[in-house]
Structure formats: C-alpha cells, structure tokens
C-alpha atoms as a PDB file:
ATOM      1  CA  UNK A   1      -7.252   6.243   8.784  1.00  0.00           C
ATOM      2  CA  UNK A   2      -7.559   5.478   5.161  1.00  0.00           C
ATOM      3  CA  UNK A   3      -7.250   2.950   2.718  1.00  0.00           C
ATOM      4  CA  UNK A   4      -4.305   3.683   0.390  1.00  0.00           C
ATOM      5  CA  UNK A   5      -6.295   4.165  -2.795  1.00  0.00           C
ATOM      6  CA  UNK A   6      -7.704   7.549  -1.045  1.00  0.00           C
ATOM      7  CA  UNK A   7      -3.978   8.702  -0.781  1.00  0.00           C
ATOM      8  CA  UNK A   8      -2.629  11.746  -3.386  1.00  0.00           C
ATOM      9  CA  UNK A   9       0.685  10.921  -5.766  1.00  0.00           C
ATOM     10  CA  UNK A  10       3.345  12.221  -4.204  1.00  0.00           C
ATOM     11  CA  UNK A  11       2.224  12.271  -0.567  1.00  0.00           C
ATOM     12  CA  UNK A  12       4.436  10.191   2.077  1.00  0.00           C
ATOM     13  CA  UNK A  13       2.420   8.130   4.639  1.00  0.00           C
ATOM     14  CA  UNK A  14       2.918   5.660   7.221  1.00  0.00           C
ATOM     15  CA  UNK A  15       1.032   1.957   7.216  1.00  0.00           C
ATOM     16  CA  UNK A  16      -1.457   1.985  10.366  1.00  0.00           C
ATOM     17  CA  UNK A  17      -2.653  -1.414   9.782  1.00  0.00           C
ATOM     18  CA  UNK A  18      -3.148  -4.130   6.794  1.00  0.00           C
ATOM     19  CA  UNK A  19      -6.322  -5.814   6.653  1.00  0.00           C
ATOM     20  CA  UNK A  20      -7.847  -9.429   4.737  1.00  0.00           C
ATOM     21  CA  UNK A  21      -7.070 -12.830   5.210  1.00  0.00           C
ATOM     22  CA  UNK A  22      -3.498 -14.295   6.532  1.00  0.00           C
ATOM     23  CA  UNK A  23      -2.327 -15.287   3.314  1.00  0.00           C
ATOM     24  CA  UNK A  24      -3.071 -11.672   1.704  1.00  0.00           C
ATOM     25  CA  UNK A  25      -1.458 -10.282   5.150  1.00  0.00           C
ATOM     26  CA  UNK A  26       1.633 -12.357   4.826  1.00  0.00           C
ATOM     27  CA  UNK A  27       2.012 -11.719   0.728  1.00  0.00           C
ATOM     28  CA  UNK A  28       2.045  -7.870   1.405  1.00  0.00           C
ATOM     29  CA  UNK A  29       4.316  -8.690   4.286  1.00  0.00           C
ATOM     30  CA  UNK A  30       6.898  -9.954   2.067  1.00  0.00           C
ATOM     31  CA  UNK A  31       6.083  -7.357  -0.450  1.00  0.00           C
ATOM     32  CA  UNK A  32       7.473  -4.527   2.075  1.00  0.00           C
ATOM     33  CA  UNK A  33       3.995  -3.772   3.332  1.00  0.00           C
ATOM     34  CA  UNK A  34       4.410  -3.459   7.294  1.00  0.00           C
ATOM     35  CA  UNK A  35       2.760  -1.693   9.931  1.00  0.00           C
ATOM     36  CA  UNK A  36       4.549   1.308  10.583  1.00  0.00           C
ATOM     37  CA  UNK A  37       6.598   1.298   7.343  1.00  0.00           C
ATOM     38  CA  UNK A  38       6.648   4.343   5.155  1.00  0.00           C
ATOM     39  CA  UNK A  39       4.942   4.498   1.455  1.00  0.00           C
ATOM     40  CA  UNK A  40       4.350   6.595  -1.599  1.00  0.00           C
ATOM     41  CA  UNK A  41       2.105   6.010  -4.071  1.00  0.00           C
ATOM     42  CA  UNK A  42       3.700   6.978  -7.431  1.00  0.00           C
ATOM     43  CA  UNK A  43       0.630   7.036  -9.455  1.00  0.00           C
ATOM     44  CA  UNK A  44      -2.919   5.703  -9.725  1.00  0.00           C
ATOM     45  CA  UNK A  45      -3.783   4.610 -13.048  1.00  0.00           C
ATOM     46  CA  UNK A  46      -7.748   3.682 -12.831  1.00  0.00           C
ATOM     47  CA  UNK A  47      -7.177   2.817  -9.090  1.00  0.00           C
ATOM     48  CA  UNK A  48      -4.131   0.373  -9.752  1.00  0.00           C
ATOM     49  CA  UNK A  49      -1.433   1.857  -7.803  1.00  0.00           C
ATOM     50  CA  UNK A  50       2.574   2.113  -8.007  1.00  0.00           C
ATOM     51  CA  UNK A  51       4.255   2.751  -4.756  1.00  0.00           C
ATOM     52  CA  UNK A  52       7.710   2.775  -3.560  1.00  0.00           C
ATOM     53  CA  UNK A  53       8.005   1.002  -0.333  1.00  0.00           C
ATOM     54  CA  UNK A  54      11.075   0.018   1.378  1.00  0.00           C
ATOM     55  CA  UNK A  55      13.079   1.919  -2.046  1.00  0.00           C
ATOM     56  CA  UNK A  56      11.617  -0.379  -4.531  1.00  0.00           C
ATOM     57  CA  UNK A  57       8.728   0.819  -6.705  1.00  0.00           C
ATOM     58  CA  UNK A  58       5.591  -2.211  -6.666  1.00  0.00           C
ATOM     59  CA  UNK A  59       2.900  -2.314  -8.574  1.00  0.00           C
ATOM     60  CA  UNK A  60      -0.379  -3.470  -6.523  1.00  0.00           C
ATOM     61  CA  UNK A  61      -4.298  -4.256  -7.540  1.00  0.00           C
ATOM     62  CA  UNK A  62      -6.621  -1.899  -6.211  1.00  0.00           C
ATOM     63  CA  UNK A  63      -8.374  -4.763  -4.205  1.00  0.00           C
ATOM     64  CA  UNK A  64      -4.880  -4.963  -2.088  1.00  0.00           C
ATOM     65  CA  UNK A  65      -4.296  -1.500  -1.670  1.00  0.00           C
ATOM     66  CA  UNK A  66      -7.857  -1.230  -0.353  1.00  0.00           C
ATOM     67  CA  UNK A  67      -6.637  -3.146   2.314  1.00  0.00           C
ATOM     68  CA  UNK A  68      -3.725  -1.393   3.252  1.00  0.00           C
ATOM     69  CA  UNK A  69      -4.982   1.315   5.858  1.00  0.00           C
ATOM     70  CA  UNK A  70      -2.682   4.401   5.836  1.00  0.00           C
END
C-alpha cells in the first residue's frame, strides 16, 4: 500500500483505504474517492495530481492525495 502521489501516469489502481479527518474523508467521498473504486492519475505536475475517477478527470492537492492509500 501506497499513497497515490507514489503512483506512475498512466497506471490503473484500486483505493485500499482514505485516511485524515471525517470532513477530509467525506469531501473525497463526494469527490468519487471510495474504497475499492478504481483511479488514474493523469499527470503529476510538482506533486499536484489529475486523476480520472469515476470518468471525470479531478484535480487534487498533494496533501489529499497523500492521503489516499492505493
């Protein structure tokens, strides 16, 4: 298990488990961020990530996709 920043362009992987507080939890919840969901990062640009989940492309800090745990 790794956070999603570690994770190559291009490279499909499932969510394992999504870490910080309830209100974090429940705002990538809503973003398509669930455990056992499928994502892609698009591109890293200086650890910022795009990522399609769910078929929509969403741009996340890298201090959130630290906390996703692929």
């Amino acid at each position: 298990m790794m956070p999603l920043t570690m994770v190559n362009p291009g490279e499909e992987n499932i969510i394992k488990r999504i870490g910080g507080k309830e209100d974090t939890r429940r705002f990538l919840e809503n973003l398509g961020f669930v455990v056992g969901g499928a994502v892609t990062v698009v591109s890293d640009i200086g650890g910022n990530l795009i990522v399609n989940v769910k078929e929509s492309r969403v741009a996340i800090g890298k201090d959130m996709a630290n906390k996703i745990m692929v």
